[in-house]
Protein backbone atom coordinates (compact mmCIF):
# COMPACT_ATOMS: atom_id res chain seq x y z
CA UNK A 1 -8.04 -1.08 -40.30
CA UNK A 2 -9.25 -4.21 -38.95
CA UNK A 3 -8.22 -5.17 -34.87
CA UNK A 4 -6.01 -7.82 -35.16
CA UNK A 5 -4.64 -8.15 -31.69
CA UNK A 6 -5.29 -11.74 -29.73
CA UNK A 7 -6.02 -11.93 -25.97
CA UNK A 8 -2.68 -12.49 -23.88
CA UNK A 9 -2.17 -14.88 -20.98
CA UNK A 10 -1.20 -13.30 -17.45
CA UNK A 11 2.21 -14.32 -17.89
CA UNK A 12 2.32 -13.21 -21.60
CA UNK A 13 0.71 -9.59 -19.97
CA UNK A 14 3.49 -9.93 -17.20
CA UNK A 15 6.14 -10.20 -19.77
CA UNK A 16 4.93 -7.63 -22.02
CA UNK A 17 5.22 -4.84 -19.41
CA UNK A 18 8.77 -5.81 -18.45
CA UNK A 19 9.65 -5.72 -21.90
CA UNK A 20 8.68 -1.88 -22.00
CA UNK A 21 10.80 -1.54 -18.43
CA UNK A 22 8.51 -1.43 -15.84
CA UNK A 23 9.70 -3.46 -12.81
CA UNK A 24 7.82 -6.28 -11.78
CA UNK A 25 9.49 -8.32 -8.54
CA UNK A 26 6.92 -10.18 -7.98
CA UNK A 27 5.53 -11.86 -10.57
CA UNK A 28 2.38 -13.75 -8.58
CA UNK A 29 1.41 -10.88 -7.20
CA UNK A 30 1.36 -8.61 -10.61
CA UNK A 31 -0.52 -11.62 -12.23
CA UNK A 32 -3.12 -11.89 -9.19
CA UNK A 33 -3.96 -8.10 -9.98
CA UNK A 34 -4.24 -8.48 -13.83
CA UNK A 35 -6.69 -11.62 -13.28
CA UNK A 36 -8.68 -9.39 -10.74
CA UNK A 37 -8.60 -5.90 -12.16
CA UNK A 38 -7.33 -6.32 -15.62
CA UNK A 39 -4.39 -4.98 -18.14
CA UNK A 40 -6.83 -2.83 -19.81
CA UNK A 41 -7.96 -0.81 -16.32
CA UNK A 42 -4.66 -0.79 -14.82
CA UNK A 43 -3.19 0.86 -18.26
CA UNK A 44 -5.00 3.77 -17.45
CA UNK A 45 -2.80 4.50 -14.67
CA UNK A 46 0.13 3.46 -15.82
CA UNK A 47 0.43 6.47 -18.91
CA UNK A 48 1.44 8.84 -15.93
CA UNK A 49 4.53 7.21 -16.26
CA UNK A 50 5.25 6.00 -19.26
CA UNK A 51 6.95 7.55 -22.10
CA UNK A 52 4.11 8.39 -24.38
CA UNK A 53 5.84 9.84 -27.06
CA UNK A 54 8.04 7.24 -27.76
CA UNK A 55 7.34 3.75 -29.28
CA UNK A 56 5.69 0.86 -27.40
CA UNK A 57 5.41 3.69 -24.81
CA UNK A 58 8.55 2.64 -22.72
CA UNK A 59 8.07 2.87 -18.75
CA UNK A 60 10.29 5.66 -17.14
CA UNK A 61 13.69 4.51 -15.30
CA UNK A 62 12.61 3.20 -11.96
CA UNK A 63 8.87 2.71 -12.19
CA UNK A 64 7.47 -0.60 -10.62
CA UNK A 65 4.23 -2.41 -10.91
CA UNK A 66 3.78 -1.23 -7.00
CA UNK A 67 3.86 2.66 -8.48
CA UNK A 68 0.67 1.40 -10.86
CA UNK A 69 -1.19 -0.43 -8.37
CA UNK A 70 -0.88 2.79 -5.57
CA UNK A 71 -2.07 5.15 -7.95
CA UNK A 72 -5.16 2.62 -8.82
CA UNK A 73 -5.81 2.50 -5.10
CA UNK A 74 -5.67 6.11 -4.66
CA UNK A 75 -8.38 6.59 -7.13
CA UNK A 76 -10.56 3.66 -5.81
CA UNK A 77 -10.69 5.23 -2.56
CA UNK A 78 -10.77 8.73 -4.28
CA UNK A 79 -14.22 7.46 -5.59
CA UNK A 80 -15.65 6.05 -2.19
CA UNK A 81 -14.93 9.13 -0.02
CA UNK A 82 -16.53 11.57 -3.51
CA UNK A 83 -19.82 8.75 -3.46
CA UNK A 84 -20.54 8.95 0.54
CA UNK A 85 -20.54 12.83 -0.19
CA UNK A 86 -22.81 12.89 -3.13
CA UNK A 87 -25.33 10.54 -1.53
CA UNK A 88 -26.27 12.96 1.34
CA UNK A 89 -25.82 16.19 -1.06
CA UNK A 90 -28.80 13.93 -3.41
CA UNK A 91 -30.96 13.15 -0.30
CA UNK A 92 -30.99 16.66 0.80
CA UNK A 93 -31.78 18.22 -2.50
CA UNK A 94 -33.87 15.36 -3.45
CA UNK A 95 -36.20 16.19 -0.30
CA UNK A 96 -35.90 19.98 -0.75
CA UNK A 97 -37.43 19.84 -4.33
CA UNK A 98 -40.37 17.75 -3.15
CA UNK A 99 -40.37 19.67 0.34
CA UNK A 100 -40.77 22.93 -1.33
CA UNK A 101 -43.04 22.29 -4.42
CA UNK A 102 -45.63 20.02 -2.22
CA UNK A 103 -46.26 22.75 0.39
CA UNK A 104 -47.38 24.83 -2.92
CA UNK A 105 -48.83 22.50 -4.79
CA UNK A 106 -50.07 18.97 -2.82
CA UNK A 107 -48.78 15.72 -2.33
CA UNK A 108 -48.85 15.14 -6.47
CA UNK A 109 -48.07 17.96 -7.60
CA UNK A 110 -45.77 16.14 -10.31
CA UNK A 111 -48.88 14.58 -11.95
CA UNK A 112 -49.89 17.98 -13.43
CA UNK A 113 -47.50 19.07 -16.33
CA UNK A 114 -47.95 22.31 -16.18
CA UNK A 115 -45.78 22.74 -13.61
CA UNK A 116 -42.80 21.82 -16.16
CA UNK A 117 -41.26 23.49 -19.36
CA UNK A 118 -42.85 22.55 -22.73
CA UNK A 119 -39.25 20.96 -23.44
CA UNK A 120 -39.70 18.72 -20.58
CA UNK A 121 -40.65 15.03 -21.73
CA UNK A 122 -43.04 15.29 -19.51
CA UNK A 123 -44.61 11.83 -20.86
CA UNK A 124 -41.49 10.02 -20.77
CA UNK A 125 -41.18 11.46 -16.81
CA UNK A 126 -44.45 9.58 -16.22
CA UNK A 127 -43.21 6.40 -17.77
CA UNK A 128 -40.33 6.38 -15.63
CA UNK A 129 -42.37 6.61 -12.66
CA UNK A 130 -44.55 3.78 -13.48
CA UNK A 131 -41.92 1.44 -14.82
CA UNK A 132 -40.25 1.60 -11.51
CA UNK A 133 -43.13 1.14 -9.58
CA UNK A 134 -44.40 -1.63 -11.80
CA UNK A 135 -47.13 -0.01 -13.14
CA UNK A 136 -48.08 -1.19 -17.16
CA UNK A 137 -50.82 1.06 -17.92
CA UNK A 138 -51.56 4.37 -16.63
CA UNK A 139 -54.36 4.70 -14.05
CA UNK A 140 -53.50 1.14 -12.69
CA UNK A 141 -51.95 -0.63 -10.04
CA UNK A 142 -48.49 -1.62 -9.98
CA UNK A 143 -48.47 -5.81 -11.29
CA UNK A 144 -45.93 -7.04 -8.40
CA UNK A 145 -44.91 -6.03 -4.91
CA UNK A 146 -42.31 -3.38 -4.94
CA UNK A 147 -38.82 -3.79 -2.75
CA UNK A 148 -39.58 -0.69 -0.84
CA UNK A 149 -42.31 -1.33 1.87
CA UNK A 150 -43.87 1.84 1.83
CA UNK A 151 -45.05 1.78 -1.60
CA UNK A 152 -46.61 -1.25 -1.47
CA UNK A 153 -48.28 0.28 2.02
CA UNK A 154 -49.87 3.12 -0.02
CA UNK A 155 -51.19 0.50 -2.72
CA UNK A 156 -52.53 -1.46 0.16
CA UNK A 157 -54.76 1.38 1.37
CA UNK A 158 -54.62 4.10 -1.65
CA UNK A 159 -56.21 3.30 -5.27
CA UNK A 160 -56.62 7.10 -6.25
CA UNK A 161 -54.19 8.78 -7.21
CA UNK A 162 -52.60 5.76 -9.19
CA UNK A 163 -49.39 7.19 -7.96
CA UNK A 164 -47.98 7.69 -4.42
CA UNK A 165 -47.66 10.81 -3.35
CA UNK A 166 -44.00 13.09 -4.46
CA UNK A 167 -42.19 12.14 -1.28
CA UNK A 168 -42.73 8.47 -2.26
CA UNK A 169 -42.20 8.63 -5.35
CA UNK A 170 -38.85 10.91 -4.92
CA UNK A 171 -37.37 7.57 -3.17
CA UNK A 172 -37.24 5.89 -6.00
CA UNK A 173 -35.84 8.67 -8.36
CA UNK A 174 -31.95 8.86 -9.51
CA UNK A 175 -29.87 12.18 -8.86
CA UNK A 176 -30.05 12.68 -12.50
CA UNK A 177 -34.13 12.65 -12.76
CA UNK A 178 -34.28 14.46 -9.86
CA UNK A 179 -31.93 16.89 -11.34
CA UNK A 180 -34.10 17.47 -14.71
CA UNK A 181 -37.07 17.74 -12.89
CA UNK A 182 -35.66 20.59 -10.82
CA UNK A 183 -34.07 22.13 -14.27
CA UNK A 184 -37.62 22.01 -15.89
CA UNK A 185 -39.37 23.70 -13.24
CA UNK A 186 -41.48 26.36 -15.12
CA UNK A 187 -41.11 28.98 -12.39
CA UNK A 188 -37.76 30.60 -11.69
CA UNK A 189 -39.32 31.66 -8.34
CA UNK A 190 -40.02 28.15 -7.64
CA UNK A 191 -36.59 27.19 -8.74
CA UNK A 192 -34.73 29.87 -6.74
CA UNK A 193 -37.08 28.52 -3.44
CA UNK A 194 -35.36 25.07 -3.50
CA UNK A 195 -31.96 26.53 -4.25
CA UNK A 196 -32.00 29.34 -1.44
CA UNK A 197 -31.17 26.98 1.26
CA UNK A 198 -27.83 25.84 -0.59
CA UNK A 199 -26.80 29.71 -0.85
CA UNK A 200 -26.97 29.53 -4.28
CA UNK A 201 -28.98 30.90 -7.59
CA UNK A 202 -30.78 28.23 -8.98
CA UNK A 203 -29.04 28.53 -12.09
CA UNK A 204 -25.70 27.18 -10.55
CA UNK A 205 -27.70 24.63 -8.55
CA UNK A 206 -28.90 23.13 -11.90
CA UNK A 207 -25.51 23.44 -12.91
CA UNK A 208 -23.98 22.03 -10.10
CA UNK A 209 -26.56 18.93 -9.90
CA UNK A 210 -25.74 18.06 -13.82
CA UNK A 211 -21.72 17.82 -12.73
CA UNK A 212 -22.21 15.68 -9.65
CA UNK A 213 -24.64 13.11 -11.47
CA UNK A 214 -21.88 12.96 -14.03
CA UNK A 215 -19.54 12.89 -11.37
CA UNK A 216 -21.82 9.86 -9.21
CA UNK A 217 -22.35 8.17 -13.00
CA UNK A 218 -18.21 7.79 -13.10
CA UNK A 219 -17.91 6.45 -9.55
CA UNK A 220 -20.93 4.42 -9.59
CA UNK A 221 -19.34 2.41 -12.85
CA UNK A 222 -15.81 2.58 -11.77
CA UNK A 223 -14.77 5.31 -13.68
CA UNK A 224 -11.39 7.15 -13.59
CA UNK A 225 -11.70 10.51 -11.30
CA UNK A 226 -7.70 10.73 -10.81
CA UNK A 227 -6.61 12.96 -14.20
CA UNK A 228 -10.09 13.34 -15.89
CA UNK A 229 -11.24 16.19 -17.60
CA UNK A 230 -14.89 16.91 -16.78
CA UNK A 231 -17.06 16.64 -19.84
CA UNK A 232 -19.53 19.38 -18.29
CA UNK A 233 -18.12 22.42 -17.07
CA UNK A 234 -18.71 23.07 -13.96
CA UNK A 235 -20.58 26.84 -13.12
CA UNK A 236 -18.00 29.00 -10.50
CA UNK A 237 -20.01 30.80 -7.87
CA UNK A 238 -18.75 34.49 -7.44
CA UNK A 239 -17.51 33.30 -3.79
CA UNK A 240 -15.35 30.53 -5.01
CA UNK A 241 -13.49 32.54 -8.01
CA UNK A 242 -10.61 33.98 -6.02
CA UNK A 243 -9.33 30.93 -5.43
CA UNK A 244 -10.50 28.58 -8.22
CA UNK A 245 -9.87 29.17 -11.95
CA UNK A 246 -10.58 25.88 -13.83
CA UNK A 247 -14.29 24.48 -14.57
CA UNK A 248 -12.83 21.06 -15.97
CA UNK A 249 -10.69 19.42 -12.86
CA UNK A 250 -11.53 17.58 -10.08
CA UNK A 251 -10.46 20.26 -7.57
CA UNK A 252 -13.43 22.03 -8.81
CA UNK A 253 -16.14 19.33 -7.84
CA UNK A 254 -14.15 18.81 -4.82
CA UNK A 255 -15.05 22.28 -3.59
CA UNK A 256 -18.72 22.32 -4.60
CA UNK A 257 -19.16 18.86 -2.86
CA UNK A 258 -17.42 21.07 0.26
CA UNK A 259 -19.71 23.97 0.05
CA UNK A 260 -22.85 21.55 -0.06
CA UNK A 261 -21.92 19.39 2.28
CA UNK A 262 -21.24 22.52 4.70
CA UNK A 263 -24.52 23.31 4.20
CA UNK A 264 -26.52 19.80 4.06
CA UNK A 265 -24.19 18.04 6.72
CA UNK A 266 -22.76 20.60 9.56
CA UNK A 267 -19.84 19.81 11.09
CA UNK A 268 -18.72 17.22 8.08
CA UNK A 269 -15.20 16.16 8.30
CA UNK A 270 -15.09 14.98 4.55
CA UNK A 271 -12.27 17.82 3.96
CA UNK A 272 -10.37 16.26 6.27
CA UNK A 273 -10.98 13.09 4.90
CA UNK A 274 -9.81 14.24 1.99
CA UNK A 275 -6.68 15.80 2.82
CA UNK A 276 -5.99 12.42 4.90
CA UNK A 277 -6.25 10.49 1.71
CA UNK A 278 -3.84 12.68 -0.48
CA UNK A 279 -1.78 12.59 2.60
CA UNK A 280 -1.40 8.76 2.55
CA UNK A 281 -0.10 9.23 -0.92
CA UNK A 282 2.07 11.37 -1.12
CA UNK A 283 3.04 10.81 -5.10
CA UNK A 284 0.12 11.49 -6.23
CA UNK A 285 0.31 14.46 -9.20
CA UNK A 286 -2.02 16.65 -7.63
CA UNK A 287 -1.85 19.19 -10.46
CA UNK A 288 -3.79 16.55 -12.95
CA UNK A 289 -6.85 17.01 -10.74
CA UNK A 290 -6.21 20.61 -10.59
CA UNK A 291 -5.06 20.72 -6.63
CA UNK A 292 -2.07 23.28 -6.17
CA UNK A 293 0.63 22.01 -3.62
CA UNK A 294 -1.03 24.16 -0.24
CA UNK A 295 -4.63 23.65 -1.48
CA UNK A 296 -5.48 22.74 2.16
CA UNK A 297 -4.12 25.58 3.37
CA UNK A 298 -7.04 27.80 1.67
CA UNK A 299 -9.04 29.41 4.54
CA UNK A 300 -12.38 27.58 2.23
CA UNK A 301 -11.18 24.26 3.35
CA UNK A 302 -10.85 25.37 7.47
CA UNK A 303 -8.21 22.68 7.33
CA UNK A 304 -5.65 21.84 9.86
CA UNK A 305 -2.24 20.74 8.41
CA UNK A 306 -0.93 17.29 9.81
CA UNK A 307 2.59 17.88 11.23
């Protein structure tokens, strides 16, 4: 079939909603939003109340534009507070991996591939490295100041190795590199070293790090989090399963970010946080992201409820 369908003008948009029954008082205001976030990302929250079986996909009796708009705020801020987590869970593992594998093995121990799995694309790894750092042949110096000061420090002073040393480098390494490299560690000893100071076995820690890149990847391009089902399935650790049964929710991530963050940040309030946020909107489903109605009332979440 070939697409057919012509752009619409905000009041056409405006219009075409009403026609399907959702309420729209203010017209200005509903057009302001489409011009500024769009009909196409605002659609995704407005299926929760529409009548997707029928037709057209009529709006249920009573639903406003308002109703669309709180959810889509909900999940804006939903992605903020689940980004400010993930950034100090990747700093801390980030610097464990290079803590623990440069008091064994040097300052570069991530030039020498035999450190990594034969599956590892080892050479690719490399490339990465030097592409970031400006570097267009191996074994020479980077062609153009970098943005971060202290690698063009080492250059400065260093010509051998061609590459700063791991905690350098690490700085300029995603979540998701980091979290191959750590997967394609060749010793499970090694492995299990970085992943003992999260209380964990390493292979839930490479599990866990896969779900929260994917997890960072969503927020970082503005992504849906309210009502998505997680693409990788999230490992449960034997000390969450008596209170968490699905691997494919958000509630899951939501308690691995907890248990990391207990762990990486001491005394973190972003449980609270949390349970403010949900609090502040009150018609939120909570069951599409896999929260039961007194989730905060688990003793795991050490939460206080607001009178």
């Amino acid at each position: 079939m070939k697409f057919t369908k012509a752009p619409l003008s905000l009041p056409d948009l405006v219009a075409k909603l009403e026609g399907r029954g959702l309420a729209i008082p203010d017209k200005a205001n509903a057009e302001h939003y489409l011009r500024f976030i769009g009909y196409y990302r605002l659609s995704a929250y407005a299926l929760p109340f529409q009548e997707s079986h029928l037709p057209d996909k009529p709006f249920r009796a009573g639903t406003s534009f308002d109703d669309i708009l709180n959810l889509y705020r909900f999940d804006r801020e939903l992605r903020l507070l689940v980004m400010d987590a993930i950034e100090r869970i990747e700093v801390a593992v980030r610097n464990g991996l290079m803590h623990e594998m440069c008091l064994r093995h040097g300052s570069h121990w991530f030039m020498n591939a035999n450190h990594f799995y034969h599956r590892f694309d080892y050479t690719r790894f490399v490339r990465k490295i030097e592409q970031e750092l400006a570097i267009r042949a191996t074994g020479h110096p980077p062609q153009r100041p970098h943005n971060e000061t202290f690698i063009n420090h080492y250059y400065a002073k260093y010509g051998d190795p061609y590459l700063p040393p791991a905690w350098m480098v690490a700085e300029t390494l995603s979540l998701g590199t980091c979290s191959l490299v750590y997967e394609n560690l060749k010793k499970s000893t090694e492995r299990q070293a970085i992943a003992n100071p999260f209380n964990v076995n390493e292979s839930i820690l490479i599990n866990w790090l896969h779900v929260l890149t994917y997890v960072r990847n969503i927020c970082a391009h503005h992504g849906r989090l309210w009502n998505r089902r997680l693409v990788i399935k999230l490992k449960i650790a034997h000390k969450h399963q008596a209170f968490l049964s699905s691997n494919s929710e958000f509630y899951a991530v939501a308690v691995v970010i907890m248990e990391l963050l207990r762990i990486v940040a001491p005394g973190t309030d972003w449980g609270h946080r949390l349970a403010d946020l949900i609090r502040q909107h009150p018609f939120i489903n909570l069951s599409a992201m896999g929260f039961s109605a007194t989730w905060d009332q688990e003793p795991f979440w050490q939460l206080i409820p607001t009178p």
